[in-house]
Protein backbone atom coordinates (compact mmCIF):
# COMPACT_ATOMS: atom_id res chain seq x y z
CA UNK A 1 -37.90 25.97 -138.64
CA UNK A 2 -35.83 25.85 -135.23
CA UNK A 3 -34.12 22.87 -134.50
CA UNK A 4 -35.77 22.62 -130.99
CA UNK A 5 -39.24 23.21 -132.52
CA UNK A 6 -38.46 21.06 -135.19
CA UNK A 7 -37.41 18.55 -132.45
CA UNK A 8 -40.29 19.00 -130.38
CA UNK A 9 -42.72 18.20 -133.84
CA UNK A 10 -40.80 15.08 -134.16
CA UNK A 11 -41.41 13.92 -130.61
CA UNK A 12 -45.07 14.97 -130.68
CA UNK A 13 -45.03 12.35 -134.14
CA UNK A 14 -43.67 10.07 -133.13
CA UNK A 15 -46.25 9.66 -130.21
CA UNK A 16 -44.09 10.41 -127.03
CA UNK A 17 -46.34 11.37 -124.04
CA UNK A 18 -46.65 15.32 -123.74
CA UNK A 19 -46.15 15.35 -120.40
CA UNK A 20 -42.49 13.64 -121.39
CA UNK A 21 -42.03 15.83 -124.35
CA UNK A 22 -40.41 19.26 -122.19
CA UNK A 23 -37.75 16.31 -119.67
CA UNK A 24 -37.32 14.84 -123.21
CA UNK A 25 -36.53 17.76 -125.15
CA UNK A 26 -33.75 19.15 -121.88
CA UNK A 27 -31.83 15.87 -122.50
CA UNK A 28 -31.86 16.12 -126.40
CA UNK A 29 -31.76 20.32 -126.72
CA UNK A 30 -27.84 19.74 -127.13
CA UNK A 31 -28.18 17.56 -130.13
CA UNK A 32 -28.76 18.41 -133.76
CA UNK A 33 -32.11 17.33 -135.56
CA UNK A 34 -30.07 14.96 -137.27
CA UNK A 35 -29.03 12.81 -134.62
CA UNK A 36 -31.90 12.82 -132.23
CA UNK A 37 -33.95 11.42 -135.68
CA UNK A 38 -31.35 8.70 -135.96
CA UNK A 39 -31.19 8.14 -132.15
CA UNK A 40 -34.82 7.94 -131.28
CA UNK A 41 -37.96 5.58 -132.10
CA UNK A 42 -41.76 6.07 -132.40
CA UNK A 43 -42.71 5.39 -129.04
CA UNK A 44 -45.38 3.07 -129.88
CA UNK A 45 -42.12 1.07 -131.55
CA UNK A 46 -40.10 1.07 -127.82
CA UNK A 47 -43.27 0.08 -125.43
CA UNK A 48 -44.41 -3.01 -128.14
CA UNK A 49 -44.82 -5.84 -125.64
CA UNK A 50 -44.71 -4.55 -122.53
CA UNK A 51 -47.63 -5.63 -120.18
């Protein structure tokens, strides 16, 4: 699979917004899957607590 598809699947996952998902995937399309899986959290992990 394509890194940027495989990417993409592991935003979509992880539960980020699809209307984020395309800004998101500009910023990270110059990473490898590698890094962008160590760099980034499920989403539902990053907005925990916030009113």
């Amino acid at each position: 699979m394509e890194e940027n598809k495989k990417m993409e699947k592991l935003l979509r996952d992880y539960g980020y917004p699809e209307k984020a998902i395309p800004r998101l995937m500009r910023e990270i399309s110059s990473m490898n899957y590698d890094r962008v899986k160590k760099l980034i959290l499920p989403y539902n992990d990053m907005t925990a607590g916030r009113s």
